[in-house]
Each structure stands twice: as C-alpha cells, then as structure tokens.
N, C-alpha and C. Protein backbone atom coordinates (compact mmCIF):
# COMPACT_ATOMS: atom_id res chain seq x y z
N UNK A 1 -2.72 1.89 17.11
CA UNK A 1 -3.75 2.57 16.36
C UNK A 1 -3.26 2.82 14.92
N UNK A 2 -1.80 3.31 14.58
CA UNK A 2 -1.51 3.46 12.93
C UNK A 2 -1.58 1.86 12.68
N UNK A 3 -1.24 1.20 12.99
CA UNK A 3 -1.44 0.20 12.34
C UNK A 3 -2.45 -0.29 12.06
N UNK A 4 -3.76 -0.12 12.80
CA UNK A 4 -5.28 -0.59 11.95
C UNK A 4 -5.54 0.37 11.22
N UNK A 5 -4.94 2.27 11.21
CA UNK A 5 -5.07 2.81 10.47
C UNK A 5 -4.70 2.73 8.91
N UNK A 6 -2.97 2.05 9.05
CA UNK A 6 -2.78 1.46 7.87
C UNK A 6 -3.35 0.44 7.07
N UNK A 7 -3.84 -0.69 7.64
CA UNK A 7 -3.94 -2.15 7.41
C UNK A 7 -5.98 -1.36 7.27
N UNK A 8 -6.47 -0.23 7.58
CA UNK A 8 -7.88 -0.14 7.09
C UNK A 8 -8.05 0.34 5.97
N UNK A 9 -6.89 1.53 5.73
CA UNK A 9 -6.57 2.33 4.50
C UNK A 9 -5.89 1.33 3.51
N UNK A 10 -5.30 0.32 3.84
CA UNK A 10 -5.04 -0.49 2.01
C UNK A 10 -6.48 -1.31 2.15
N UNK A 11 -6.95 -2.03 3.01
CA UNK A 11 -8.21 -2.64 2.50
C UNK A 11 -9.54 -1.66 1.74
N UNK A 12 -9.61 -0.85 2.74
CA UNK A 12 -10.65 0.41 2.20
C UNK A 12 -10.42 0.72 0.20
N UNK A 13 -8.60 0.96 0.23
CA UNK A 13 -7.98 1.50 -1.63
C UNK A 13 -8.10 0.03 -2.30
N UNK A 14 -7.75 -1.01 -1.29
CA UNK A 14 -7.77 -2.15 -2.18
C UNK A 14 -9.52 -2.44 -3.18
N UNK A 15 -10.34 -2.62 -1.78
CA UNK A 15 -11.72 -3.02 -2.11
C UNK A 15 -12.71 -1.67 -2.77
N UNK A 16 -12.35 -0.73 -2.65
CA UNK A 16 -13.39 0.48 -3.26
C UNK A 16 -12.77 1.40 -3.87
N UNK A 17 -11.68 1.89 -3.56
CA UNK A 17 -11.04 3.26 -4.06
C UNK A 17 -10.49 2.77 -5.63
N UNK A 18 -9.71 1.65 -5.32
CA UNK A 18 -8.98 1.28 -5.98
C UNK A 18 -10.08 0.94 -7.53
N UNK A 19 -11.17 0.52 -7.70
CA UNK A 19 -11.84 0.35 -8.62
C UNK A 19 -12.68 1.53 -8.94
N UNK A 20 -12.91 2.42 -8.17
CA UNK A 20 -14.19 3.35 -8.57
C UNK A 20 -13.73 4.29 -10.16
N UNK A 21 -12.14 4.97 -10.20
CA UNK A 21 -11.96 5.34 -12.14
C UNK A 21 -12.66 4.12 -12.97
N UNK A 22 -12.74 2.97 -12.76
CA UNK A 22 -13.17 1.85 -13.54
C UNK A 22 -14.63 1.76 -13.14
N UNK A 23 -15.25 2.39 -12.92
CA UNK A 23 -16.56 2.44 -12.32
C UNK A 23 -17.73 2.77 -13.67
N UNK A 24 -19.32 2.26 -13.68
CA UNK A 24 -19.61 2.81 -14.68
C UNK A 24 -20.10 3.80 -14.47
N UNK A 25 -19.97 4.67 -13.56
CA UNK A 25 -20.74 6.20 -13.26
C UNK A 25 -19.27 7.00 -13.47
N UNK A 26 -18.26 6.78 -13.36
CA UNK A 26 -16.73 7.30 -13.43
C UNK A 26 -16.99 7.62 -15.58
N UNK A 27 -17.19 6.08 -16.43
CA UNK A 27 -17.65 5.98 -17.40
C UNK A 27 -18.31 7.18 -18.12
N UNK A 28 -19.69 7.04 -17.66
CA UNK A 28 -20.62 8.01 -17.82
C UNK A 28 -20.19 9.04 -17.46
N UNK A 29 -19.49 9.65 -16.43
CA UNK A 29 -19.19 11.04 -16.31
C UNK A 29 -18.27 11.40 -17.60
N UNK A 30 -17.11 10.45 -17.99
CA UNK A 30 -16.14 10.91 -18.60
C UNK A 30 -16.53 10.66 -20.16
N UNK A 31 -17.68 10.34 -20.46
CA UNK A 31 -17.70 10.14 -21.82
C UNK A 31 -17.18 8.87 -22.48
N UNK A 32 -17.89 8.28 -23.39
CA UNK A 32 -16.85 6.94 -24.06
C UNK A 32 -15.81 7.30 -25.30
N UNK A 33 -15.64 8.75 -25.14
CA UNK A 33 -14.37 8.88 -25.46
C UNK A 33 -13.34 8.90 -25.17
N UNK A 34 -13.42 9.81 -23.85
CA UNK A 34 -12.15 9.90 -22.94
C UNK A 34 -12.27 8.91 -22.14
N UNK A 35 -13.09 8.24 -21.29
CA UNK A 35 -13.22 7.59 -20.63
C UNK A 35 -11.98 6.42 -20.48
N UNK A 36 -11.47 5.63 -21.78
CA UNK A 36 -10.51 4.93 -21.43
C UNK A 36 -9.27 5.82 -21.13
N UNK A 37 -8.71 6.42 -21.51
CA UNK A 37 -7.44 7.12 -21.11
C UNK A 37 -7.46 7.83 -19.67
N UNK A 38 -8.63 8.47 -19.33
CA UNK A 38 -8.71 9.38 -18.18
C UNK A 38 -8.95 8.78 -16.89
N UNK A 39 -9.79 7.23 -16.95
CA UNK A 39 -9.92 6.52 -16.35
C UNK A 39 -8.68 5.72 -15.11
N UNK A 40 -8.29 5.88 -16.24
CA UNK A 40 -6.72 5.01 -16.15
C UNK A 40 -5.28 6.26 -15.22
N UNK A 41 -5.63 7.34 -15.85
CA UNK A 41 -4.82 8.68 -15.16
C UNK A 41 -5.18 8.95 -13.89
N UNK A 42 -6.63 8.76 -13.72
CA UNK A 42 -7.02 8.96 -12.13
C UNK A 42 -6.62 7.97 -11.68
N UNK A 43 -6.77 6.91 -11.90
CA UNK A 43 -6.06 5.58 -10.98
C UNK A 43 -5.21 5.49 -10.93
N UNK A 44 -4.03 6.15 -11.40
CA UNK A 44 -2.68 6.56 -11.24
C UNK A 44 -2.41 7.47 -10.08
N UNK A 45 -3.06 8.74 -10.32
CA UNK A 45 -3.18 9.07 -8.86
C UNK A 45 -3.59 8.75 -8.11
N UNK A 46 -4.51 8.12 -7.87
CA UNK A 46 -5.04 7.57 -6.77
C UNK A 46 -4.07 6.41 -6.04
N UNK A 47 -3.40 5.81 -7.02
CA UNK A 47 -2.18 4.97 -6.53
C UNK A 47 -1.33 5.18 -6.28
N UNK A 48 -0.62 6.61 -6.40
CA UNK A 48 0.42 7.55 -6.36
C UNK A 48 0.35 7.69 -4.75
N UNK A 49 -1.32 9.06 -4.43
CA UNK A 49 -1.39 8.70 -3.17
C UNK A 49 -1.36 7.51 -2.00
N UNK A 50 -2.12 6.60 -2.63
CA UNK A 50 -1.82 5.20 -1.32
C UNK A 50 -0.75 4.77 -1.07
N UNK A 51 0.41 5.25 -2.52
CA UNK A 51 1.95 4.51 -1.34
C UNK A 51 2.44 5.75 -0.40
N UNK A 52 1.60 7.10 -1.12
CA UNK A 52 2.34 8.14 -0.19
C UNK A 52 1.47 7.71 1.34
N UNK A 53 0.10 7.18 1.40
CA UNK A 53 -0.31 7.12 2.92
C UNK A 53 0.50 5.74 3.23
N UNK A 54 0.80 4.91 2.27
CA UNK A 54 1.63 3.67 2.99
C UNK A 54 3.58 4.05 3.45
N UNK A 55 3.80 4.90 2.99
CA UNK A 55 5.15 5.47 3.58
C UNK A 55 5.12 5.90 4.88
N UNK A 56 3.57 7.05 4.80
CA UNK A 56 3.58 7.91 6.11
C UNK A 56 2.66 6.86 7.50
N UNK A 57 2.52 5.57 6.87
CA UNK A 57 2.16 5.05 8.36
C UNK A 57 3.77 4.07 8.35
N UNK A 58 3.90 3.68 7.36
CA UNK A 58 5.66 2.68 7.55
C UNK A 58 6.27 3.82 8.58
N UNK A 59 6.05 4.81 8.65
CA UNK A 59 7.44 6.12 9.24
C UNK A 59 6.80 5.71 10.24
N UNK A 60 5.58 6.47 10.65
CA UNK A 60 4.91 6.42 12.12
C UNK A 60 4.55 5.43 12.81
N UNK A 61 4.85 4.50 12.11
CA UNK A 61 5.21 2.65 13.16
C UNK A 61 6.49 2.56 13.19
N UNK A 62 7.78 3.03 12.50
CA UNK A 62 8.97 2.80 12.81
C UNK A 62 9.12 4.20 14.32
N UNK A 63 8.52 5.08 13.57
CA UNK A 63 8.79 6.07 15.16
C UNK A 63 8.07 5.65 16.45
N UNK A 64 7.14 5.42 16.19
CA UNK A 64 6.69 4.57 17.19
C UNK A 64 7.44 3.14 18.06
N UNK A 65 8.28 2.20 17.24
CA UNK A 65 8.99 1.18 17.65
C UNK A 65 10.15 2.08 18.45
N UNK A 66 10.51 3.18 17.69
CA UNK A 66 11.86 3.95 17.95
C UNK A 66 11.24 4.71 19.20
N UNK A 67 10.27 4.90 19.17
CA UNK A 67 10.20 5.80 20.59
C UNK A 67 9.74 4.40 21.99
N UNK A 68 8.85 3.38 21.50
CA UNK A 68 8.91 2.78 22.75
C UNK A 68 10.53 2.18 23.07
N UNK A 69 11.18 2.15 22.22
CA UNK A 69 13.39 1.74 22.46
C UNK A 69 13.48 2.51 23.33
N UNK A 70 13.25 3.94 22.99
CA UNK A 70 13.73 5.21 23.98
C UNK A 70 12.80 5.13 25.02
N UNK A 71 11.65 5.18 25.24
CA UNK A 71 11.03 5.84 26.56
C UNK A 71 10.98 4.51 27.33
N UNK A 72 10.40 2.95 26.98
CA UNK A 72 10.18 1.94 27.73
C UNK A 72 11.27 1.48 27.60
N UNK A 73 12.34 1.53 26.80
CA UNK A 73 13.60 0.37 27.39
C UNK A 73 13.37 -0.85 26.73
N UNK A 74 12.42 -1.08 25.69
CA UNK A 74 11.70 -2.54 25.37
C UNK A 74 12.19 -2.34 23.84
N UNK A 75 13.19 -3.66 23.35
CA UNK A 75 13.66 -3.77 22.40
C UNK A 75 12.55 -4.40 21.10
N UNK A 76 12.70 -4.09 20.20
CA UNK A 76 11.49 -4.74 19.31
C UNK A 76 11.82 -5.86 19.20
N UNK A 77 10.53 -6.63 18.91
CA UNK A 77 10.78 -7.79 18.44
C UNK A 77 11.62 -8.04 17.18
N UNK A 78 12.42 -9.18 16.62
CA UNK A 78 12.68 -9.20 15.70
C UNK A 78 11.98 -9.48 14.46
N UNK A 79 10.66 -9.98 14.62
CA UNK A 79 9.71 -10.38 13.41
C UNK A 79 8.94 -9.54 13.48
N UNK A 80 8.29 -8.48 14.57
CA UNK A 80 7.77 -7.12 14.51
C UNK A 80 8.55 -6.02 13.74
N UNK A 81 10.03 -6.42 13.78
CA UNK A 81 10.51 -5.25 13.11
C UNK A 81 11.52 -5.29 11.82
N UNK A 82 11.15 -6.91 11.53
CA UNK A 82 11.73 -7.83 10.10
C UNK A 82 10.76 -7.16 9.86
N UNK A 83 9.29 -7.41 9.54
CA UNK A 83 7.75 -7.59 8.78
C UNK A 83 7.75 -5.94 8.72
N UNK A 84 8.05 -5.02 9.44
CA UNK A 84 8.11 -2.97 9.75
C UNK A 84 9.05 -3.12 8.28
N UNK A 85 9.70 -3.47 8.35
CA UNK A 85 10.85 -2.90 7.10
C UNK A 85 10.50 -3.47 6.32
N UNK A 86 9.84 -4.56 6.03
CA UNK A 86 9.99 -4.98 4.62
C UNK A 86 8.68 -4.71 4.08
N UNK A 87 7.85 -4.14 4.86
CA UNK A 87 6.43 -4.07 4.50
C UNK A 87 6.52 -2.21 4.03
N UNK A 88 8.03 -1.76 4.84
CA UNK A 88 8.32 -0.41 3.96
C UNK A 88 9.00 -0.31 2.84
N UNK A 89 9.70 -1.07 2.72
CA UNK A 89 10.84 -1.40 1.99
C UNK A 89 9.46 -2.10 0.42
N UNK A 90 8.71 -2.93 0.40
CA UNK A 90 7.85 -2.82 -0.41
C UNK A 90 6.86 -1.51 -0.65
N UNK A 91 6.00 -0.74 0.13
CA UNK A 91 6.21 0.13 -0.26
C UNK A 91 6.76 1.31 -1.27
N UNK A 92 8.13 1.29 -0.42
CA UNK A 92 9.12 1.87 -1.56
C UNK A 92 9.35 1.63 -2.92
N UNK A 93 9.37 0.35 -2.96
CA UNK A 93 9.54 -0.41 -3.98
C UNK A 93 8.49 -0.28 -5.13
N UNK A 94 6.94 -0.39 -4.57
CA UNK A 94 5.88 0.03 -5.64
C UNK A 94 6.09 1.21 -5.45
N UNK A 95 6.01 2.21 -5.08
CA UNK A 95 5.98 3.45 -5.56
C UNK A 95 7.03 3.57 -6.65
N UNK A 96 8.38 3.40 -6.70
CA UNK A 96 9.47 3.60 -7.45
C UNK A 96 9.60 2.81 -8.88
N UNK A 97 8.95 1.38 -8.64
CA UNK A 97 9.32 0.66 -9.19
C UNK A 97 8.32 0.30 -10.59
N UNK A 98 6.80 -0.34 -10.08
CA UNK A 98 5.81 -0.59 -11.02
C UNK A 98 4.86 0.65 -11.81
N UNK A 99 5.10 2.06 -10.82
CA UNK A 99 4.24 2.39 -11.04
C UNK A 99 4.94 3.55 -12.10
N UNK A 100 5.91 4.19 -11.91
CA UNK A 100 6.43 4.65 -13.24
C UNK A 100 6.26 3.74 -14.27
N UNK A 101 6.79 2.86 -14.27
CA UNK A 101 6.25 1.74 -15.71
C UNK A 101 4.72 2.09 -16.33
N UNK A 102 4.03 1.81 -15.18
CA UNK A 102 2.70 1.75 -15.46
C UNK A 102 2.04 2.77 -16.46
N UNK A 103 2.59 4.04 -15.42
CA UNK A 103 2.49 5.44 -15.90
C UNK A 103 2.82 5.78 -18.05
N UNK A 104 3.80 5.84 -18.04
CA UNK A 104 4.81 4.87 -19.52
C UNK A 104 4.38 4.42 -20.32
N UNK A 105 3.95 3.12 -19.90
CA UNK A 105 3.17 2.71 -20.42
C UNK A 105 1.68 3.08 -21.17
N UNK A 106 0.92 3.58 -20.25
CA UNK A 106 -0.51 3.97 -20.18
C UNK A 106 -0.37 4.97 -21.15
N UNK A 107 0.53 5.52 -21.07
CA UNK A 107 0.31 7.34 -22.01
C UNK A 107 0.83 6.66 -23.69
N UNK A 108 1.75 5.41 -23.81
CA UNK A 108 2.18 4.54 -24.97
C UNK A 108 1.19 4.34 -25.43
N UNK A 109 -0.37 3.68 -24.51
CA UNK A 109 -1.43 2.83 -25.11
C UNK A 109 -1.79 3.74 -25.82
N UNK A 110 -2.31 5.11 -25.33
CA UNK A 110 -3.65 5.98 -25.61
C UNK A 110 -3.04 6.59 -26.58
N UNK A 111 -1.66 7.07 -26.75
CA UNK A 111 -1.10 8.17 -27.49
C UNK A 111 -1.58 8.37 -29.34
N UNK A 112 -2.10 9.06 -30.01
CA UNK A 112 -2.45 8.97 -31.12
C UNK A 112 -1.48 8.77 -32.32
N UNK A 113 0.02 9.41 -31.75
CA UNK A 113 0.93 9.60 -32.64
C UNK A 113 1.66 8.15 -32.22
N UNK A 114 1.29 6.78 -31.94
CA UNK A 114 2.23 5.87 -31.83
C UNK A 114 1.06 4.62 -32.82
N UNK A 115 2.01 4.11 -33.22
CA UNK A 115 1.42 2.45 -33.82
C UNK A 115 0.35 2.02 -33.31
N UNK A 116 -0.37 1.14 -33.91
CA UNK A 116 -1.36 -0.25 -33.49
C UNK A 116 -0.21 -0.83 -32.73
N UNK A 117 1.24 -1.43 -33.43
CA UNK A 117 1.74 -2.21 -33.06
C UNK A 117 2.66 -1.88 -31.24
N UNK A 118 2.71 -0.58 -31.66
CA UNK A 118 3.47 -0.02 -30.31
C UNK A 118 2.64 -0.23 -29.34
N UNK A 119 0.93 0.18 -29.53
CA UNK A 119 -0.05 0.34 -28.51
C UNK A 119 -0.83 -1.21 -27.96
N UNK A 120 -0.39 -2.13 -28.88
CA UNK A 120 -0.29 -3.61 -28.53
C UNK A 120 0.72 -4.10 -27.69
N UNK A 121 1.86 -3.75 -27.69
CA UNK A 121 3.13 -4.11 -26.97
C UNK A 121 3.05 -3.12 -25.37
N UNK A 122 2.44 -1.55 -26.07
CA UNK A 122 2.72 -1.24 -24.20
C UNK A 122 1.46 -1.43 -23.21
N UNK A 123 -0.12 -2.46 -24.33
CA UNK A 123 -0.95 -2.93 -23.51
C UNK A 123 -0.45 -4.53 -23.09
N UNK A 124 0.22 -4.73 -23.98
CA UNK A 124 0.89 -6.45 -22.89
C UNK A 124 1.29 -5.80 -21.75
N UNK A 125 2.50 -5.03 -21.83
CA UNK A 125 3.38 -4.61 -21.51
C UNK A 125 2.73 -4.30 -19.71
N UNK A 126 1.75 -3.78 -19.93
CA UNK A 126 0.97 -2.99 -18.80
C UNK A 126 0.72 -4.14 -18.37
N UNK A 127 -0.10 -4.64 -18.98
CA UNK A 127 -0.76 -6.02 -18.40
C UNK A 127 -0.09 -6.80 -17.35
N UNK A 128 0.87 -7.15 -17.27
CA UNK A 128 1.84 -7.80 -16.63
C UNK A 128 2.75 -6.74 -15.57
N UNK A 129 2.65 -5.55 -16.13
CA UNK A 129 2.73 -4.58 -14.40
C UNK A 129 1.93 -4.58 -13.92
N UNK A 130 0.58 -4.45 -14.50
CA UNK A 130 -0.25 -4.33 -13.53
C UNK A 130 -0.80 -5.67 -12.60
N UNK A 131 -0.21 -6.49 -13.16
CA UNK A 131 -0.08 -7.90 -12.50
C UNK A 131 0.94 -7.93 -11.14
N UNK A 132 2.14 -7.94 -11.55
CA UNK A 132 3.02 -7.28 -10.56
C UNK A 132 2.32 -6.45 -9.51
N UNK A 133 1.52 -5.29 -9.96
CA UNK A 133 1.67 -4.33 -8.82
C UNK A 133 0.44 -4.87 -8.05
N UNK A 134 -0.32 -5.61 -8.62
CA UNK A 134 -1.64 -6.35 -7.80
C UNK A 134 -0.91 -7.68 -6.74
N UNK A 135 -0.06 -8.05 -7.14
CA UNK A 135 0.27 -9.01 -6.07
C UNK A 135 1.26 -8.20 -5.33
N UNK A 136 1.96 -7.34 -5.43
CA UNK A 136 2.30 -6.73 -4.49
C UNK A 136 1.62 -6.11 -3.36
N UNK A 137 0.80 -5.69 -4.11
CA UNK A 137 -0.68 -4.91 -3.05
C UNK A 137 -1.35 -6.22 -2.47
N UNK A 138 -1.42 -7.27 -2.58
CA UNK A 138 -2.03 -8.38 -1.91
C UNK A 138 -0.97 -8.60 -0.40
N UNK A 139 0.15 -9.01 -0.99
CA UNK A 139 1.45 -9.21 -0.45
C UNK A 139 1.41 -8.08 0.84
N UNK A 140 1.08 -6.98 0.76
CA UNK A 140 0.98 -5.71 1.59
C UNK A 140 -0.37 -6.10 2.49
N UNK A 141 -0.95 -6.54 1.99
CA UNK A 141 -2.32 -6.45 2.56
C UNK A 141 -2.19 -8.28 3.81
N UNK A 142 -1.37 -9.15 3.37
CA UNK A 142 -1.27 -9.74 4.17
C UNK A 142 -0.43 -9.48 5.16
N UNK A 143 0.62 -8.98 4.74
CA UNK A 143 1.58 -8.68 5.94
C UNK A 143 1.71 -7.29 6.80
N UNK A 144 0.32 -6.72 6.40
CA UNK A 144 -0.07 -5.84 6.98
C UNK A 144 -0.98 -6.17 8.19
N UNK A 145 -1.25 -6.95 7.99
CA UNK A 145 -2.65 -7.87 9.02
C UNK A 145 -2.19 -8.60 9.77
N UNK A 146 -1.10 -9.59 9.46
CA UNK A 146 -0.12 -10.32 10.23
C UNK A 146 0.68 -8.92 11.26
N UNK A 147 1.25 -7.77 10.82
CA UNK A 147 1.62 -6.68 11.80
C UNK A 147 0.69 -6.20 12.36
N UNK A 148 -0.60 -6.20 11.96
CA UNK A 148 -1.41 -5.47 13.24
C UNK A 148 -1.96 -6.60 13.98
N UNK A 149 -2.09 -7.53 13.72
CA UNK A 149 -2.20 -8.76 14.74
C UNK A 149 -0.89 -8.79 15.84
N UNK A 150 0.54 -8.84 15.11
CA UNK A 150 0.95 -8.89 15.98
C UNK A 150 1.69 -7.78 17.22
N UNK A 151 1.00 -6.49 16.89
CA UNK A 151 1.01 -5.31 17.28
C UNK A 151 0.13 -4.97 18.39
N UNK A 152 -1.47 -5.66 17.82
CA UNK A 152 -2.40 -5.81 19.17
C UNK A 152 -1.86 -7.17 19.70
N UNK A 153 -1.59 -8.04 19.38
CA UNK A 153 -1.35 -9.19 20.92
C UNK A 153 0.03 -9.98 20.97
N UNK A 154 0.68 -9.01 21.72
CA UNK A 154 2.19 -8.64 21.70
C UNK A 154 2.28 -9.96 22.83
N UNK A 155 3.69 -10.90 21.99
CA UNK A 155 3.59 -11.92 23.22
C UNK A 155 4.60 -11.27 24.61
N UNK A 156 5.18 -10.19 25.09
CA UNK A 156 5.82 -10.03 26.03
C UNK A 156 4.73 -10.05 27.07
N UNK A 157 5.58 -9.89 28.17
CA UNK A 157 4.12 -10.22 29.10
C UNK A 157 3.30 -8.68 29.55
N UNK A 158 2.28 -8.86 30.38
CA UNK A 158 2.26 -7.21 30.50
C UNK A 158 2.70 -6.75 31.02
N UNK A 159 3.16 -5.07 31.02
CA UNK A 159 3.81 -4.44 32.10
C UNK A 159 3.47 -3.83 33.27
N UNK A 160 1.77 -4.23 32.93
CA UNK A 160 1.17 -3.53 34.31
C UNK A 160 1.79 -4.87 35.47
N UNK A 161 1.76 -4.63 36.75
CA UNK A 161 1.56 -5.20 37.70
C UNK A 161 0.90 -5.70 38.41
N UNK A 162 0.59 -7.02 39.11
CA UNK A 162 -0.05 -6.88 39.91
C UNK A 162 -0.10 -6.36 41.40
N UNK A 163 -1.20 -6.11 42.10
CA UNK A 163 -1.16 -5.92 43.05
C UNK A 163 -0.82 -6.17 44.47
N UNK A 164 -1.21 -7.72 44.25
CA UNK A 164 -1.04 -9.10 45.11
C UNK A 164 0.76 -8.64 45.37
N UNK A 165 1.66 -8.20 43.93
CA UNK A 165 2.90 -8.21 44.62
C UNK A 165 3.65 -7.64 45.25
N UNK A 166 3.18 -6.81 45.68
CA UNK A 166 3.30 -5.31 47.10
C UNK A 166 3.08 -5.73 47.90
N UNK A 167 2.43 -6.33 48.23
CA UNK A 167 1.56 -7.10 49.88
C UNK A 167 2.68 -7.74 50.79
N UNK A 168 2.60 -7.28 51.71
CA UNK A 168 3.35 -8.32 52.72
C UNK A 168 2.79 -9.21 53.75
C-alpha cells in the first residue's frame, strides 16, 4: 500500500501540484507584479515538501522490507531492494542537491539590488537546474512504478498453502 501511496503522490505533484504556482488563477491572485517571484517561492515549497513525502515513504518501504526480514524470515529481493535505495538515495539527493541551487538562484533572478547581467546568468543558471531536477523527478517516477509493480507481483511463490497438501 505505501508504495502506490508513493508512486500516486509523485504522479498526483508531478501532473497537478507541481504546475498550479504557474497557474493563471495562481497569476491573477498574485498580481503581475509579484506574480513572477512569488510564483516561483511557492513552488519551492511545494517541492521542499514532496521530497519530504518522498523520504517518509523511502523509510516506510525500507521498514517494511526490514520488518518482513524479521517477522517472515523472507530475505528481500536484490532488485527490490537495489531499486528501495536508490530510489532513496535519489531522493536525498534532490532534496540536498538541485534544490538549494534552485532556491539561490531564484532569489539572484528577482533581486533588485543585482545586475541585468547577474539576473541573466542566475536565469541560465536555473534553467539547467531546473532541467536536472525535472529528469530526476521523471527518473523517480519510473522507478517508482517499476517498485510498485514489482511489490504487487512478487515473483516468490505464495505462502499460503494448499489444502490438497494435508490430505492423506
């Protein structure tokens, strides 16, 4: 279940959340003054939060692997639990990595007390994180789907029993 919870929550931020500061009713609320700078700050948070919900389902699928070790005795797979780490381990990585930049950046573009020329260099500049952090979020979004696929149809066999094998 966290795992379609995860793999629903990046499609859900990917396809709607993720665009609505860029929205033209977001626009209109904020004025076409503020609108570019403020626009851009909410979607910061808003991206802030999704790696914090993508950490807290990475934890609660690793506790989950860690508790069926302990209670069933059933070792993880190794590509169930290659694809667990590295799909946290990215994670980690955007949170730490693109999105301070981003952040940096963004406050460089808008700032009044910096250059044309500065506010040209930290809109390349962005441009190409925010490139980065979009294929990362793709990258997440596939190998998030590939783990809940292979989460619902686990090739071990099942553990129920049959019945037929009691019978004498």
């Amino acid at each position: 279940m966290n795992a379609a919870v995860w793999f629903g929550a990046a499609v859900f931020f990917t396809v709607s959340i993720g665009s609505a500061p860029f929205s033209q009713e977001m626009k209109d609320l904020l004025g076409t003054r503020n609108s570019p700078y403020f626009t851009g700050a909410i979607a910061q948070i808003f991206i802030a939060r999704y790696f914090h919900l993508q950490l807290v389902c990475g934890a609660v699928s690793l506790l989950h692997l860690l508790a069926e070790r302990g209670y069933l005795g059933r070792t993880p797979q190794r590509l169930s639990l290659g694809l667990l780490i590295a799909l946290l381990v990215a994670a980690l990585a955007g949170d730490d990595w693109p999105q301070p930049q981003m952040k940096q950046l963004h406050t460089i573009k808008y700032a009044v007390n910096t250059s044309r020329k500065e506010r040209e260099a930290a809109d390349s500049s962005f441009r190409a994180w925010h490139g980065v952090s979009q294929g990362m979020n793709l990258l997440m979004l596939a190998g998030l789907g590939v783990y809940l696929w292979r989460i619902g149809n686990p090739t071990d066999p099942a553990r129920f029993v049959s019945t037929t094998k009691f019978r004498s």
